[in-house]
C-alpha atoms as a PDB file:
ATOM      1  CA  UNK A   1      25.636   3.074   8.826  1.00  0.00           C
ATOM      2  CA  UNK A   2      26.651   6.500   7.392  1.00  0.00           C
ATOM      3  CA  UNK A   3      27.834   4.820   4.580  1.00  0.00           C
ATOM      4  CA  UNK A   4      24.309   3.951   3.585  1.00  0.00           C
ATOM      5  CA  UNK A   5      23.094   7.491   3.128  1.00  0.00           C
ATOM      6  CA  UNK A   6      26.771   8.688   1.731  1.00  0.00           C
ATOM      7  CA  UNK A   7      26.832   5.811  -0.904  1.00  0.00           C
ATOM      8  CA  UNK A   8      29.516   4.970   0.133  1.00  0.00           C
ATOM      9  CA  UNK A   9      30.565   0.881  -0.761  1.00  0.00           C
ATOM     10  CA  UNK A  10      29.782  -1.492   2.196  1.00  0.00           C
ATOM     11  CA  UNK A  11      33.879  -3.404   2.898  1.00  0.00           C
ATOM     12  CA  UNK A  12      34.396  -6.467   4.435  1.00  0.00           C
ATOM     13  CA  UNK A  13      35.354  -4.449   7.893  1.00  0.00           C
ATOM     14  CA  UNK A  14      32.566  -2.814   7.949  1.00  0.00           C
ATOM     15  CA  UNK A  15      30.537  -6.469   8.052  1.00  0.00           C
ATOM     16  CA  UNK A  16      32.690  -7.607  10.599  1.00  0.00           C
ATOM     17  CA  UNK A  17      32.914  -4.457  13.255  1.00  0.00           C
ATOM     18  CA  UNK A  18      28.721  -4.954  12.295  1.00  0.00           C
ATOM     19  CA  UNK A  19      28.798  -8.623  13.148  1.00  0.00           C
ATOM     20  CA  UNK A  20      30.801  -7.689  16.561  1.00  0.00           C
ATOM     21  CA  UNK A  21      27.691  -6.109  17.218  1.00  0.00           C
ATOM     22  CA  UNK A  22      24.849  -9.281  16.203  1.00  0.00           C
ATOM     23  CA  UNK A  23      24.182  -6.523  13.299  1.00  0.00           C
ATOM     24  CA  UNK A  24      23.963  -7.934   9.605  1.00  0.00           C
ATOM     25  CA  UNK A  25      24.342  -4.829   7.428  1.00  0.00           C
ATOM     26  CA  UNK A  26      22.351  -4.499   4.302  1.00  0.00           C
ATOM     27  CA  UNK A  27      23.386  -3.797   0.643  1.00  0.00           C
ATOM     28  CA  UNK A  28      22.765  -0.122  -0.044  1.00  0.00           C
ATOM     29  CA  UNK A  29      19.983   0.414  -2.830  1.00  0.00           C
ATOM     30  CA  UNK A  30      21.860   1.358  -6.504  1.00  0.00           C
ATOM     31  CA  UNK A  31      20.856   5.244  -7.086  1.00  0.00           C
ATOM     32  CA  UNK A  32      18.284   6.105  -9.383  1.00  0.00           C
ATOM     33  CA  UNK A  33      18.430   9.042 -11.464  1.00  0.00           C
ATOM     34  CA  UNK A  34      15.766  11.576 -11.878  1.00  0.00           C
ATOM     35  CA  UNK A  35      15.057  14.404 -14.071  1.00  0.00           C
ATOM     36  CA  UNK A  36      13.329  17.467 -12.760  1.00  0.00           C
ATOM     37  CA  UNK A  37      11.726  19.442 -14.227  1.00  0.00           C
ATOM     38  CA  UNK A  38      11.902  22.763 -13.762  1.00  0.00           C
ATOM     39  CA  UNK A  39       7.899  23.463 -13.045  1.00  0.00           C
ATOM     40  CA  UNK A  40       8.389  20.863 -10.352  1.00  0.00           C
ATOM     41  CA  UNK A  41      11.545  22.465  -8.909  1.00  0.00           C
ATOM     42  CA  UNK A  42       9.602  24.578  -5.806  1.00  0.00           C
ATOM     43  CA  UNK A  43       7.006  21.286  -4.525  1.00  0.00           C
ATOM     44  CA  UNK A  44      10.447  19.698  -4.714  1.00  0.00           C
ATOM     45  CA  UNK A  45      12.703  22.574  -2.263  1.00  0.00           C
ATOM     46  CA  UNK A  46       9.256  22.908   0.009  1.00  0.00           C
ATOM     47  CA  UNK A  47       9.115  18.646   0.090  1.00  0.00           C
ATOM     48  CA  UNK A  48      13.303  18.761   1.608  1.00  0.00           C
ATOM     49  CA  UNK A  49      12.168  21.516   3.747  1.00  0.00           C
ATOM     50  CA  UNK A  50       9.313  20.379   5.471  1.00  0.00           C
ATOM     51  CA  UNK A  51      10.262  16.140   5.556  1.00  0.00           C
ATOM     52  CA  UNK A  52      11.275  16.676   9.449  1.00  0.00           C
ATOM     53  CA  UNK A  53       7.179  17.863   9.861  1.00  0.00           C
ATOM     54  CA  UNK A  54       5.998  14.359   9.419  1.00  0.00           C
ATOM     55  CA  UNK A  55       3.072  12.986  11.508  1.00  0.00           C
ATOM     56  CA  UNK A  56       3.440   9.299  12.451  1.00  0.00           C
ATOM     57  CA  UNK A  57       1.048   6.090  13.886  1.00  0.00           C
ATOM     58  CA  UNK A  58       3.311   4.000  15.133  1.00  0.00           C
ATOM     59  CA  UNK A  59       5.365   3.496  12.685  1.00  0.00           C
ATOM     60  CA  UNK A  60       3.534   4.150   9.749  1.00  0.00           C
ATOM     61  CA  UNK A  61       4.190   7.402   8.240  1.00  0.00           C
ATOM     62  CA  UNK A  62       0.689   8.969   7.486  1.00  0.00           C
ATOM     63  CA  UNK A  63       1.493  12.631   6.168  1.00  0.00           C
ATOM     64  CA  UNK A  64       3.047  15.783   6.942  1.00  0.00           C
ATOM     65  CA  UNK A  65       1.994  18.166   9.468  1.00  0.00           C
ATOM     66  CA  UNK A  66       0.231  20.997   7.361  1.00  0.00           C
ATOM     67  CA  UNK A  67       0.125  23.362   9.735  1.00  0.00           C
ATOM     68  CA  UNK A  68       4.140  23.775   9.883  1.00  0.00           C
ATOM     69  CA  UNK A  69       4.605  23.176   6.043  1.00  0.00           C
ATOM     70  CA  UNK A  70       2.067  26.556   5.654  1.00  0.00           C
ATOM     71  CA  UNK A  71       4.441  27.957   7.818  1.00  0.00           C
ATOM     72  CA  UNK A  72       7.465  27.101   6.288  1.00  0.00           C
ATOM     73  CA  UNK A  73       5.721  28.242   2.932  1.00  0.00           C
ATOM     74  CA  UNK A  74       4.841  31.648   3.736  1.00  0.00           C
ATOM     75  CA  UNK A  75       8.322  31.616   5.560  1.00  0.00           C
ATOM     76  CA  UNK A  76      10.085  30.754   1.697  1.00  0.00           C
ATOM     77  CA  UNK A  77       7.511  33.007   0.349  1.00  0.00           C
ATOM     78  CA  UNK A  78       6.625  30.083  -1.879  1.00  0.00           C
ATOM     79  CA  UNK A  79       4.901  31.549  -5.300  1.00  0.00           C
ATOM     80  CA  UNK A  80       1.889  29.706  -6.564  1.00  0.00           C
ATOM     81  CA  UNK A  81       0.992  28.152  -3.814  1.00  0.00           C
ATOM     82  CA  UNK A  82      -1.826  26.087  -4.393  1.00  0.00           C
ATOM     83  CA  UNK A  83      -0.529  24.333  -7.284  1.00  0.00           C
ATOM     84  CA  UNK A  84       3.393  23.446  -4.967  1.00  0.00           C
ATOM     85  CA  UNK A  85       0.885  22.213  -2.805  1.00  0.00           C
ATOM     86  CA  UNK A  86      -0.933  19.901  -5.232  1.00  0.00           C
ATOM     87  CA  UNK A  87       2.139  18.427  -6.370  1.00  0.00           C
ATOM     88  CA  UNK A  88       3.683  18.377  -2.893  1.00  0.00           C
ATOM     89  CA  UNK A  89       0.524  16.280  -2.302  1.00  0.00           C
ATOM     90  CA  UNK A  90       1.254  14.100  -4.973  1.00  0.00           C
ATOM     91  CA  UNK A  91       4.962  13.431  -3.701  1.00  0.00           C
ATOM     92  CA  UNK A  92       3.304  13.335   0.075  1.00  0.00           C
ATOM     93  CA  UNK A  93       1.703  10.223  -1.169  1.00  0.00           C
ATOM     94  CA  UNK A  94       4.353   8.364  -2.732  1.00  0.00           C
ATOM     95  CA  UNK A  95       6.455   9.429   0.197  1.00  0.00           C
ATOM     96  CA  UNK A  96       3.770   7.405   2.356  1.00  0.00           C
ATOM     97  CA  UNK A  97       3.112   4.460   0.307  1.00  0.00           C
ATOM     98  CA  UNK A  98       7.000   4.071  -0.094  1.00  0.00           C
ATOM     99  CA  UNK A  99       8.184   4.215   3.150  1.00  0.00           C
ATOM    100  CA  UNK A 100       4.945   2.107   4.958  1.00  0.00           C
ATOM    101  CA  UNK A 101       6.056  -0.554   2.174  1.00  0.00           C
ATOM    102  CA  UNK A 102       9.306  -1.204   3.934  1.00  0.00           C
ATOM    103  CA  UNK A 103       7.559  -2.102   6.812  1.00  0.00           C
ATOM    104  CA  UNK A 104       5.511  -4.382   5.643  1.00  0.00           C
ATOM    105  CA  UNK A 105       8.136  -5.953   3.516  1.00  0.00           C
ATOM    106  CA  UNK A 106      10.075  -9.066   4.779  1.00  0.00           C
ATOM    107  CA  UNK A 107      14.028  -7.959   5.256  1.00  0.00           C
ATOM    108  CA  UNK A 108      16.707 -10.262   3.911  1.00  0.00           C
ATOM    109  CA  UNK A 109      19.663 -11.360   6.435  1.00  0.00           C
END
């Protein structure tokens, strides 16, 4: 499955070693490209840092753990904090709605 988060193309060996297996592997996603801008560059580098600090129910993703991602702020030494953590907020609750939507959603075979 390494190939999924390297990009790399899915071959017809890699189906069948999967199908050995009773696994059907899915099509990777086509990358999207972003453009960042550069206000948005630190809520971005504390988001990467802190995406291990995530509080689940279940399986439902339902936020970070705040306490850690303070910690891993003051670690940085993160400037302006209160408005990285606004928009780390913001991209907190995408992050959420995104990933709690593949559960819900129906997977093709």
């Amino acid at each position: 499955m390494d190939y999924l988060f390297r990009g790399d193309v899915k071959t017809q060996e890699m189906d069948d070693a999967a199908k050995a297996f009773g696994v059907t592997l899915l099509e990777p996603e086509q990358p999207q490209h972003y453009e960042l801008w550069a206000e948005h560059a630190p809520a971005l580098d504390l988001f990467l840092r802190v995406w291990t600090q995530r509080h689940f129910k279940g399986e439902e993703f339902v936020g970070f753990n705040y306490v850690a991602v303070l910690q891993l702020a003051h670690l940085y030494q993160v400037a302006d904090l209160p408005t990285v953590m606004e928009d780390l907020q913001v991209m907190e609750l995408h992050a959420v709605a995104k990933m709690n939507a593949r559960l819900t959603t129906p997977r093709k075979h």
